[in-house]
N, C-alpha and C. Protein backbone atom coordinates (compact mmCIF):
# COMPACT_ATOMS: atom_id res chain seq x y z
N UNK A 1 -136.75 92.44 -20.55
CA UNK A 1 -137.59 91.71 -19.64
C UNK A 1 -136.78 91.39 -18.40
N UNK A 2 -137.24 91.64 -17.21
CA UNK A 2 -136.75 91.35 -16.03
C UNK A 2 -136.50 90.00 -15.87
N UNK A 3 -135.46 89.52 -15.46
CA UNK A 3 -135.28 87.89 -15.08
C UNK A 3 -136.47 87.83 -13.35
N UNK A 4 -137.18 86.15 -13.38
CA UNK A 4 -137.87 86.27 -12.57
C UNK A 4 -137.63 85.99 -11.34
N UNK A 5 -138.31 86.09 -10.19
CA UNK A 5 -137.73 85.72 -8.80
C UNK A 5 -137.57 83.89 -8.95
N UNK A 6 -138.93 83.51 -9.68
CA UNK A 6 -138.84 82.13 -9.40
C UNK A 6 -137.72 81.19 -10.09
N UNK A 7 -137.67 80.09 -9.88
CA UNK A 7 -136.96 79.53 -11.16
C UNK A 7 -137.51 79.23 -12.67
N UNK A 8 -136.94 79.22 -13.62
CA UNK A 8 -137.85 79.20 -14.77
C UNK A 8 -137.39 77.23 -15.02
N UNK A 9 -138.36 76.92 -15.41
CA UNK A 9 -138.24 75.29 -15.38
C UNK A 9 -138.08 75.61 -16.84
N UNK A 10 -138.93 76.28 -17.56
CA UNK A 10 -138.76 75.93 -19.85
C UNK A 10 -138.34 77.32 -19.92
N UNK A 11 -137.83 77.82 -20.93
CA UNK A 11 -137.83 78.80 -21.90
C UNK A 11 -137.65 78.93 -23.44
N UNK A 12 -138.39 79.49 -23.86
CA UNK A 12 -138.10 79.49 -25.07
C UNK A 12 -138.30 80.14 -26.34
N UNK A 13 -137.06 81.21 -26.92
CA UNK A 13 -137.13 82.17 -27.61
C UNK A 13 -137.27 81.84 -29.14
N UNK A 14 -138.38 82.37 -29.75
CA UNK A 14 -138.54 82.25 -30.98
C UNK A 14 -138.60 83.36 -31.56
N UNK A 15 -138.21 82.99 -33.19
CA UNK A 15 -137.86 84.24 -33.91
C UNK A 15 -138.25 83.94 -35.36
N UNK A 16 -138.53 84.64 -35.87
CA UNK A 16 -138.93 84.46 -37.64
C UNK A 16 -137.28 84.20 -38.36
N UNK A 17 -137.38 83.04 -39.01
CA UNK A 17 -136.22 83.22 -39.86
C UNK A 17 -135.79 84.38 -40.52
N UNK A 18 -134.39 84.87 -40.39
CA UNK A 18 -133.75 85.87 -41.05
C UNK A 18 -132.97 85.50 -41.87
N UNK A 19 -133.12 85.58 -43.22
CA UNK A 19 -132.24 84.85 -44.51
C UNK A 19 -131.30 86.12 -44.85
N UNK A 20 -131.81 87.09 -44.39
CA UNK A 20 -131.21 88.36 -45.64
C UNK A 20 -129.89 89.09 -44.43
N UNK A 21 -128.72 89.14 -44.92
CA UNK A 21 -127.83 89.51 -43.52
C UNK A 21 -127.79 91.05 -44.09
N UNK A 22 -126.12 91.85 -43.65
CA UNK A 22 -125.89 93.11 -43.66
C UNK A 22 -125.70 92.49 -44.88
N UNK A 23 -124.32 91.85 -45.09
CA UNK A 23 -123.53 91.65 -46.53
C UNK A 23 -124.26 91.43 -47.56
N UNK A 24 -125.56 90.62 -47.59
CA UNK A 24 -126.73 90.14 -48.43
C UNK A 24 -127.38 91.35 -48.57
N UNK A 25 -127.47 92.41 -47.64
CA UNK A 25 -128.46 93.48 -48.19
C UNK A 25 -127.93 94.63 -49.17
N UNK A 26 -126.13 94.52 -48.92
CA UNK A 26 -125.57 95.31 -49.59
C UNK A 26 -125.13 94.71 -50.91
N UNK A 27 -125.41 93.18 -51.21
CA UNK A 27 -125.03 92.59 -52.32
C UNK A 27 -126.28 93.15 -52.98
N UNK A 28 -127.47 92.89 -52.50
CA UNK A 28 -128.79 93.41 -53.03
C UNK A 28 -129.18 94.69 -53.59
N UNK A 29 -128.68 94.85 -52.57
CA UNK A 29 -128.51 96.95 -53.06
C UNK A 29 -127.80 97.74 -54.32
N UNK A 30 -126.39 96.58 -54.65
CA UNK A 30 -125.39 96.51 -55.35
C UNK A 30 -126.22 96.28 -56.84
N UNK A 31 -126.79 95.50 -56.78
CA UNK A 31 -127.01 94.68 -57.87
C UNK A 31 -128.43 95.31 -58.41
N UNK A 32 -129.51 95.69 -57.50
CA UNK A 32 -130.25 97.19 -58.13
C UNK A 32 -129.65 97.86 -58.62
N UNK A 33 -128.48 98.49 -57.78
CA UNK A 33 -128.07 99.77 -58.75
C UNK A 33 -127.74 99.40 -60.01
N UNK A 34 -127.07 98.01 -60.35
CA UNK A 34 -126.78 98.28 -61.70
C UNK A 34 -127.35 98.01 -62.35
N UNK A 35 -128.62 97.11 -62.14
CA UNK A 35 -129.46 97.29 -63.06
C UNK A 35 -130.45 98.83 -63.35
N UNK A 36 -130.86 99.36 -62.03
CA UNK A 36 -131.05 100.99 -62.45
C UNK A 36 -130.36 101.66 -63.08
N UNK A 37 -128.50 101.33 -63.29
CA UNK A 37 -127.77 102.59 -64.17
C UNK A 37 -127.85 101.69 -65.32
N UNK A 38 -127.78 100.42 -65.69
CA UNK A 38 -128.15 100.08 -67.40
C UNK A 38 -129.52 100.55 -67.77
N UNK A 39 -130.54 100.61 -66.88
CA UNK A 39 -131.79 101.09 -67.51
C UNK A 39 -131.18 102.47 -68.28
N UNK A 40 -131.03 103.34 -66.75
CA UNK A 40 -130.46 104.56 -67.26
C UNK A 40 -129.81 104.81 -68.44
N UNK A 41 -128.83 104.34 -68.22
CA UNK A 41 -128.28 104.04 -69.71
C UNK A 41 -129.26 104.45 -70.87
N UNK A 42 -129.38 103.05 -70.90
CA UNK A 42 -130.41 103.02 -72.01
C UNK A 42 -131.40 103.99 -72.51
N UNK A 43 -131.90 104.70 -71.39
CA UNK A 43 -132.74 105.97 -71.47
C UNK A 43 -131.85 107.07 -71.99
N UNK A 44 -130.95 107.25 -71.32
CA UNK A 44 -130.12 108.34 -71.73
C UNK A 44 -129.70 108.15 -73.24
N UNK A 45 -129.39 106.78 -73.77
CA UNK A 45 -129.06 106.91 -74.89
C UNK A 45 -130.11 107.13 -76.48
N UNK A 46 -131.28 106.57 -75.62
CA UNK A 46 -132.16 106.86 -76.67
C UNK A 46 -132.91 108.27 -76.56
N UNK A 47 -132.50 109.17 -75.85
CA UNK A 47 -132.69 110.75 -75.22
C UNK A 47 -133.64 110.90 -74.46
N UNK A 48 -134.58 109.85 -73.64
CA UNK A 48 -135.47 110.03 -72.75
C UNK A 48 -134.53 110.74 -70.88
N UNK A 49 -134.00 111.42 -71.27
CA UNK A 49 -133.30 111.69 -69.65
C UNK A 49 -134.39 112.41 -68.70
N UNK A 50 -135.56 112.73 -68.56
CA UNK A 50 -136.21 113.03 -67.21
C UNK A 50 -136.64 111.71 -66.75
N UNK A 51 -136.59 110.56 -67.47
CA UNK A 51 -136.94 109.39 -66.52
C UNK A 51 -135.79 109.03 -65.96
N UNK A 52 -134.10 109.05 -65.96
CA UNK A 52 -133.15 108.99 -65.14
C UNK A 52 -133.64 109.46 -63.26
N UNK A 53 -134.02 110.45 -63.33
CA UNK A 53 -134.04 110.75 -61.64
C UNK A 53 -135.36 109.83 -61.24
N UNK A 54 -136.26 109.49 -61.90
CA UNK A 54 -137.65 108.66 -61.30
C UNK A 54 -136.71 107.17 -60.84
N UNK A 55 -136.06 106.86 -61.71
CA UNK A 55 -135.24 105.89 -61.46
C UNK A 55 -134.50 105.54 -60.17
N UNK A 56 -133.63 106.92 -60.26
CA UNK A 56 -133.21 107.09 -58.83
C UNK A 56 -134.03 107.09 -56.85
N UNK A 57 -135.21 107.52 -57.58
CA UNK A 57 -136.19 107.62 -56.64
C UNK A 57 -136.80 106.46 -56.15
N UNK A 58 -136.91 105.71 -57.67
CA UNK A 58 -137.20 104.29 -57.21
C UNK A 58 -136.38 103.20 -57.14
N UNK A 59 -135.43 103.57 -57.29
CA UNK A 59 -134.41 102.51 -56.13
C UNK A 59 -134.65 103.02 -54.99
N UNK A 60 -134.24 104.36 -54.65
CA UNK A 60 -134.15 104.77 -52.94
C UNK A 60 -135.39 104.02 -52.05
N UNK A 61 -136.55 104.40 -52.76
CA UNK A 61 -137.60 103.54 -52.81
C UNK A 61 -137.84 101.96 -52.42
N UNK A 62 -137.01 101.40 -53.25
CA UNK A 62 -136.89 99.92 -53.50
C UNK A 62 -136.35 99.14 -52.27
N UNK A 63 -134.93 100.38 -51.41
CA UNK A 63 -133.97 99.78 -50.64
C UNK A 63 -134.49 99.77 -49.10
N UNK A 64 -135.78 101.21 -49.44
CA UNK A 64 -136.11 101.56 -47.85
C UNK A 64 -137.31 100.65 -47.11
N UNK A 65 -138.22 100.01 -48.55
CA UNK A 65 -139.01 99.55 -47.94
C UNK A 65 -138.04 97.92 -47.48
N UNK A 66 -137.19 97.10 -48.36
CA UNK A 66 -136.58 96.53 -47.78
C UNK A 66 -135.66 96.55 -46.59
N UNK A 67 -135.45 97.88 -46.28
CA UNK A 67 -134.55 97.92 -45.22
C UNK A 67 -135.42 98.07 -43.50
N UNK A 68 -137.01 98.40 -44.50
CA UNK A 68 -137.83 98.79 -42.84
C UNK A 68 -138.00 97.29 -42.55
N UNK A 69 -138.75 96.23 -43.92
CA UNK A 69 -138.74 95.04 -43.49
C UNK A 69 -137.96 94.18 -42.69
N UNK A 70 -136.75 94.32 -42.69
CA UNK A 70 -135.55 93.45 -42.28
C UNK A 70 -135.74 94.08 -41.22
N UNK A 71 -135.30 95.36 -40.68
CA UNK A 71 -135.60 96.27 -39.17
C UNK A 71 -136.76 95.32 -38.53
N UNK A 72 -137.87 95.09 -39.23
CA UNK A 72 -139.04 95.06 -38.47
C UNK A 72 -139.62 93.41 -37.98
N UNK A 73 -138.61 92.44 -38.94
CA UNK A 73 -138.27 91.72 -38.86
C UNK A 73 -137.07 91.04 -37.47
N UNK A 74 -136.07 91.53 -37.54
CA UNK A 74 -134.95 91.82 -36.26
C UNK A 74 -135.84 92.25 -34.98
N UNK A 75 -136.86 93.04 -34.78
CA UNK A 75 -137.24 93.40 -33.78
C UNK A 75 -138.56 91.93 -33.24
N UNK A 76 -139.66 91.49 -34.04
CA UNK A 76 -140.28 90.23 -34.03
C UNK A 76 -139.75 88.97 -32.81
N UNK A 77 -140.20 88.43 -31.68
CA UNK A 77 -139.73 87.57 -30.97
C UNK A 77 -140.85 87.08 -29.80
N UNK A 78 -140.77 85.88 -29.89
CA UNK A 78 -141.87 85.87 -29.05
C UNK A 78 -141.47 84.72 -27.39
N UNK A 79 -141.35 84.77 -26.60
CA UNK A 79 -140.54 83.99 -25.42
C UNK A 79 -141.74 83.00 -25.12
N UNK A 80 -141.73 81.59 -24.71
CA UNK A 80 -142.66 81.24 -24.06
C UNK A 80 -141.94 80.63 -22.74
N UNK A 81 -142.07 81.28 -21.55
CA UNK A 81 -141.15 81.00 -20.17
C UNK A 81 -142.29 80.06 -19.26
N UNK A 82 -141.85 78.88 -18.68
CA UNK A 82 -142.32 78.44 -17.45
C UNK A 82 -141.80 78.23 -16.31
N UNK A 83 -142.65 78.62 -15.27
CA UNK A 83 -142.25 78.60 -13.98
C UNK A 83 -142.90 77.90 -13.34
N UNK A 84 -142.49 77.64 -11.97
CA UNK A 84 -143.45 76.34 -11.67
C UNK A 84 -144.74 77.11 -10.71
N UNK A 85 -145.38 78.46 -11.23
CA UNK A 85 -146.55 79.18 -10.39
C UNK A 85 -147.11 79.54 -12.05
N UNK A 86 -146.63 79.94 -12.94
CA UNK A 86 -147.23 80.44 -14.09
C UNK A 86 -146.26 79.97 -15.26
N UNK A 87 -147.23 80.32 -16.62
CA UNK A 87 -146.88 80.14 -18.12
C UNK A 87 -147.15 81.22 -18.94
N UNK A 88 -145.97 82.08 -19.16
CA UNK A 88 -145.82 83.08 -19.88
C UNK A 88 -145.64 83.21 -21.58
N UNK A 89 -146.57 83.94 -22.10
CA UNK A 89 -146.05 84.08 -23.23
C UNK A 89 -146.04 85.48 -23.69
N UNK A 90 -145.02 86.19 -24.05
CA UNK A 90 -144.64 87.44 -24.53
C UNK A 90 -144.23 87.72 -25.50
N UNK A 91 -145.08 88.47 -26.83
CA UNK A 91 -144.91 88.60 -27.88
C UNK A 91 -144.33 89.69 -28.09
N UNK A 92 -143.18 90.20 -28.97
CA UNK A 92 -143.02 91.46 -29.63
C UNK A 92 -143.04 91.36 -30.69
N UNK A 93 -144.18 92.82 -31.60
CA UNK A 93 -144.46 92.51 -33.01
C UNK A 93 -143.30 93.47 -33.95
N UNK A 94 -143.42 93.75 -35.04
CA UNK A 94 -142.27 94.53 -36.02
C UNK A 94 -142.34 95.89 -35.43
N UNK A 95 -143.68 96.49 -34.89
CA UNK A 95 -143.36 97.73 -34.71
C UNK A 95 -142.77 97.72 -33.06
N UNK A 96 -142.53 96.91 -32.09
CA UNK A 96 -142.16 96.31 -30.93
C UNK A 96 -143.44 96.63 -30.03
N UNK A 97 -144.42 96.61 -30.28
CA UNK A 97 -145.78 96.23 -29.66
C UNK A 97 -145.16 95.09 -28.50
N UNK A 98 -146.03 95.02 -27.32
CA UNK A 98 -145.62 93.76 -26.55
C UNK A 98 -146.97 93.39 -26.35
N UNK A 99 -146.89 91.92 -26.07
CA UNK A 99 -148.63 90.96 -25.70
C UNK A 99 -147.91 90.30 -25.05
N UNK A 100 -148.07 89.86 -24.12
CA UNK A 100 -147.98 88.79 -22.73
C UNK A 100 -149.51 88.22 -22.21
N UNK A 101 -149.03 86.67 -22.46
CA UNK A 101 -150.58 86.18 -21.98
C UNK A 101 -149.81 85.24 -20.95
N UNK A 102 -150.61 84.80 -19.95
CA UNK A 102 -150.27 84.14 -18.87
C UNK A 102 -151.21 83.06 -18.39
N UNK A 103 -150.69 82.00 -18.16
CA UNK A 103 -151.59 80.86 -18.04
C UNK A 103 -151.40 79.82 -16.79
N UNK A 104 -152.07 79.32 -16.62
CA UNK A 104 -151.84 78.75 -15.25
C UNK A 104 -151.34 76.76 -15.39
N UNK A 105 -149.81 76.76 -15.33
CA UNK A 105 -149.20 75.90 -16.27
C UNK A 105 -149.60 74.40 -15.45
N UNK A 106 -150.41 74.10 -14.48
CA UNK A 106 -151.07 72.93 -13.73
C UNK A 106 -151.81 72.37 -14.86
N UNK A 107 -152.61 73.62 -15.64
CA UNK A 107 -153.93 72.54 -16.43
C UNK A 107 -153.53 73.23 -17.87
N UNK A 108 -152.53 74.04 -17.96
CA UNK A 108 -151.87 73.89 -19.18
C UNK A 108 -151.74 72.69 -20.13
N UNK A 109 -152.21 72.61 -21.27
CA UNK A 109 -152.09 71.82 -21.78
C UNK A 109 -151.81 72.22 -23.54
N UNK A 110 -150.65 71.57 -24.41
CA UNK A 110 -150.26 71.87 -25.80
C UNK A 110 -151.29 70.95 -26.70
N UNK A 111 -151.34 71.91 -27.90
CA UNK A 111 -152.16 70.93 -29.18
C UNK A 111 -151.45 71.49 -30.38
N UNK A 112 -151.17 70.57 -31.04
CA UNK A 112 -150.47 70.74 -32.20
C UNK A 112 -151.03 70.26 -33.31
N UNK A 113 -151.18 71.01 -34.64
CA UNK A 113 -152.32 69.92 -35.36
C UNK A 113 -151.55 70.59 -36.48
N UNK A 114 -150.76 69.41 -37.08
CA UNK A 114 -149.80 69.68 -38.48
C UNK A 114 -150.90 69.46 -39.53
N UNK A 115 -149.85 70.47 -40.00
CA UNK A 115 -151.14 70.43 -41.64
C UNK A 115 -149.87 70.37 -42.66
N UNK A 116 -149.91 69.22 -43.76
CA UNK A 116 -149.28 69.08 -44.63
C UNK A 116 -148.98 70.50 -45.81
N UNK A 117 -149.74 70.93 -45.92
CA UNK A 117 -150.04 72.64 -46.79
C UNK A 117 -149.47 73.69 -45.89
N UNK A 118 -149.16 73.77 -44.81
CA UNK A 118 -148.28 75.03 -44.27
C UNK A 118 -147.81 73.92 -42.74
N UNK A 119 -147.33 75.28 -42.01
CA UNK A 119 -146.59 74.68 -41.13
C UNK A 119 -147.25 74.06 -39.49
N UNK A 120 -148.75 74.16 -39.68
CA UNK A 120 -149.61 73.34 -38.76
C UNK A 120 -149.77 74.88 -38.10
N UNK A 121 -150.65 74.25 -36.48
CA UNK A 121 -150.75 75.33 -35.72
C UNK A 121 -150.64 74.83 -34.01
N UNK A 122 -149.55 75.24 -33.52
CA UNK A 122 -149.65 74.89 -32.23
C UNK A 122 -149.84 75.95 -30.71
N UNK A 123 -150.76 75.62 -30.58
CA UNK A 123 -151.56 76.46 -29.25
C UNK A 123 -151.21 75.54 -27.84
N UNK A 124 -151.61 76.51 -26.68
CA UNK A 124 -151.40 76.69 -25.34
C UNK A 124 -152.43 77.03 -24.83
N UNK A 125 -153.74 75.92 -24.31
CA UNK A 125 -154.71 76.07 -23.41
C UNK A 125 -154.43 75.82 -21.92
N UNK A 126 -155.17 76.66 -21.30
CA UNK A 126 -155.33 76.34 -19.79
C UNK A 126 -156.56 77.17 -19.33
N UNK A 127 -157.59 76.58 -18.65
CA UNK A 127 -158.86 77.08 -18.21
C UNK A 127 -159.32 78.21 -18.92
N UNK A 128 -159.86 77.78 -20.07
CA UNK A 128 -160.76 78.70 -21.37
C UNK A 128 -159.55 79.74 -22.03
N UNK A 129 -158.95 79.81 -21.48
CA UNK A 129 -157.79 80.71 -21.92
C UNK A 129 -156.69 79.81 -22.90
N UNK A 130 -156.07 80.74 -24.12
CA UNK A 130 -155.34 80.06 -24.98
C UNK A 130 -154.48 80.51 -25.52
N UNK A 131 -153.68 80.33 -26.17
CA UNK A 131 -152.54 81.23 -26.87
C UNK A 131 -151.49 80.34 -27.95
N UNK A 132 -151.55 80.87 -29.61
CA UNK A 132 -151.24 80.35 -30.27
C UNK A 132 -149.60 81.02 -29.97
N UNK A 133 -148.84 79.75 -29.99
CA UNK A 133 -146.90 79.90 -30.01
C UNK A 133 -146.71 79.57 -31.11
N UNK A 134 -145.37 79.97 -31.46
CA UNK A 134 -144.45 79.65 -32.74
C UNK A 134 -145.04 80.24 -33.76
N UNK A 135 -145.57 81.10 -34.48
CA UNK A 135 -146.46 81.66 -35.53
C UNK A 135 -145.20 81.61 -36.30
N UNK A 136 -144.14 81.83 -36.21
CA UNK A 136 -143.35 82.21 -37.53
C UNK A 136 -142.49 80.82 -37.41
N UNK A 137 -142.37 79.78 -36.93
CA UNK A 137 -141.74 78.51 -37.32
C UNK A 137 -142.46 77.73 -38.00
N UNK A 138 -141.61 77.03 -38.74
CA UNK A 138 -141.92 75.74 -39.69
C UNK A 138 -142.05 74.45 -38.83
N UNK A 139 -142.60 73.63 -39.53
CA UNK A 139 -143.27 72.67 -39.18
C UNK A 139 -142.68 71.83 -38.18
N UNK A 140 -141.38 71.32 -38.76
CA UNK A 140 -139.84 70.52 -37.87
C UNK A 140 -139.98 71.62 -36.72
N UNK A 141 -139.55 72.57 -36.38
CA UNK A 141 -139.36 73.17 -34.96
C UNK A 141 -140.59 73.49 -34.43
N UNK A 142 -141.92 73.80 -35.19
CA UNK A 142 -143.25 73.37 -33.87
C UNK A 142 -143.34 72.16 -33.50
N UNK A 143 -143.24 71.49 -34.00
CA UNK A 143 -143.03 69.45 -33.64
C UNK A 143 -142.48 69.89 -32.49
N UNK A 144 -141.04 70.28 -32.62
CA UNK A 144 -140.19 70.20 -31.95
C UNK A 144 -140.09 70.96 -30.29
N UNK A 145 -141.06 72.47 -30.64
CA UNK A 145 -141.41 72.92 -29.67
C UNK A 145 -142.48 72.42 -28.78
N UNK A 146 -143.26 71.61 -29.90
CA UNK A 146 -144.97 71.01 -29.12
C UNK A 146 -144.08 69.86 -28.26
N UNK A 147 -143.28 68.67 -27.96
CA UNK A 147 -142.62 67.93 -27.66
C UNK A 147 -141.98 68.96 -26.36
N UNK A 148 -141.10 69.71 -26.68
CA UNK A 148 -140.67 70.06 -25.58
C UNK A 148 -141.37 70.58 -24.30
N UNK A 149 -142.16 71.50 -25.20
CA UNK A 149 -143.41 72.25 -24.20
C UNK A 149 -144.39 70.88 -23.41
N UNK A 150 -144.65 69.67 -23.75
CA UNK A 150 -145.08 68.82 -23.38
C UNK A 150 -144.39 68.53 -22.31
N UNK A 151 -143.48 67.98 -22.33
CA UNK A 151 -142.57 67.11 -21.38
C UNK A 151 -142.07 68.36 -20.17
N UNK A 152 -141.96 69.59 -20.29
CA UNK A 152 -141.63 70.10 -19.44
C UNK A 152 -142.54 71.06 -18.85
N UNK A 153 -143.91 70.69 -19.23
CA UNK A 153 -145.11 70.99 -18.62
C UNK A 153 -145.42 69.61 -17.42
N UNK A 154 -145.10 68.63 -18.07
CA UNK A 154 -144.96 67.16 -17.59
C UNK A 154 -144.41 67.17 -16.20
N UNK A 155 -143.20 67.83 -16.33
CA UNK A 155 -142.14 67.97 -15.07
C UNK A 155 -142.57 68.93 -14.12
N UNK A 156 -143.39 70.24 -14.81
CA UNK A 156 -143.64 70.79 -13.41
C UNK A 156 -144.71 70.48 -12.83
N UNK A 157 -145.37 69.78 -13.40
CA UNK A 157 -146.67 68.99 -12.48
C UNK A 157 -146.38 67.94 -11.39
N UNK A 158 -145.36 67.46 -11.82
CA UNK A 158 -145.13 66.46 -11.08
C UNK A 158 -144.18 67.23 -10.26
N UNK A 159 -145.02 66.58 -8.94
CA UNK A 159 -144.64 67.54 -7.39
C UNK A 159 -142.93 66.85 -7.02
N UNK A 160 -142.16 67.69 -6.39
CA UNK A 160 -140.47 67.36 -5.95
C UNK A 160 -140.88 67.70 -4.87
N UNK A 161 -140.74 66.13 -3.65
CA UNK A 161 -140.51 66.37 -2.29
C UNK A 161 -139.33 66.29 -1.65
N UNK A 162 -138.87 67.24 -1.53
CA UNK A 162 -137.67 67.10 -0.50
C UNK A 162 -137.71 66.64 1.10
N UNK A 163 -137.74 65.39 1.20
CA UNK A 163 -137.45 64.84 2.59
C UNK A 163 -136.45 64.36 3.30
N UNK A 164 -135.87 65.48 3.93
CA UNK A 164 -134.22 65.02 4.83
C UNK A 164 -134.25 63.48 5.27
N UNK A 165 -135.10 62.99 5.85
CA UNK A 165 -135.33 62.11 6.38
C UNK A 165 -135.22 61.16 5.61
N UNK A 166 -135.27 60.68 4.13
CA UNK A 166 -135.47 60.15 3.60
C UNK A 166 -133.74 60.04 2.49
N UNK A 167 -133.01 60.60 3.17
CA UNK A 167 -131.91 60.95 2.52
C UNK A 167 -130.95 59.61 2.99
C-alpha cells in the first residue's frame, strides 16, 4: 500500500491471532509422524502392509492442509487508516483478495455492541455506508480498538487553527 500524501491522524493494523509458529509446525509434523510409523507398525506386524502407504498419504495430507491454513492465515490483515479528508478500511483475505471501503470520517461514527457469547461486533458508519472492523479480534482489543477509533475520530473533527497572530 502506498503511504498517503496526507497525514494519517489513526492507523491501525489488525491481524488474526497466530498461535502455531515454524518450530510449532515442525513439532507438529514430528509428532504425526510418529504416531503414523506406530500405526504402521502395528499394521506391518499384524501383516496388513498395503495400508502402510495410505498412511503415508495421509499424513502428507494431514501437513498440507495445515500448512495452506497457516499460509492463508499469515497473508489475512485488515488496516483501518484515518486522515483528516477520509476513513479507510482495507481488507486482505487468505487468498489475498483486497476490499477497501472508504468513509467520510466528519460523520463517521463507531458502535460496538459486546456480546458475552463471542467477541461482540464493532462497525464503522458514516452516511448509510458501513463497515464491520476487527472480525478476527477478541473482545479486550475491540473494546480497545472501539475506544481508540472514538477518540481519534474525536480529534479530527475538531478543527486546528493556526493563527500567527495569536502566538
Amino acid at each position: 500500500m502506498a503511504p498517503p500524501a496526507e497525514t494519517v491522524v489513526f492507523q491501525a493494523v489488525c491481524t488474526p491471532p497466530r498461535s502455531l509458529t515454524a518450530r510449532g509446525f515442525r513439532v507438529f509434523a514430528a509428532l504425526l509422524a510418529l504416531f503414523a510409523t506406530v500405526q504402521a507398525t502395528m499394521f506391518l506386524m499384524i501383516g496388513a502392509w498395503p495400508i502402510v502407504p495410505f498412511l503415508g498419504v495421509e499424513l502428507g495430507f494431514a501437513l498440507a492442509l495445515v500448512a495452506i491454513h497457516v499460509r492463508g492465515a499469515a497473508r489475512m490483515v485488515e488496516v483501518v487508516m484515518l486522515t483528516p479528508d477520509r476513513l479507510v478500511v482495507t481488507r486482505t483475505d487468505a487468498r489475498g483478495r483486497r476490499e477497501e471501503v472508504v468513509l467520510d470520517p466528519y460523520w463517521a461514527r463507531t458502535i460496538y455492541r459486546p456480546d458475552p457469547a463471542h467477541a461482540g461486533v464493532l462497525r464503522l458508519e458514516s452516511r448509510g455506508r458501513s463497515a464491520e472492523v476487527g472480525q478476527q479480534l477478541g473482545a479486550e482489543e475491540k473494546a480497545s480498538l472501539h475506544e481508540a477509533l472514538t477518540s481519534a475520530l474525536a480529534r479530527a473533527r475538531r478543527p486546528d487553527f493556526d493563527n500567527p497572530q495569536l502566538r
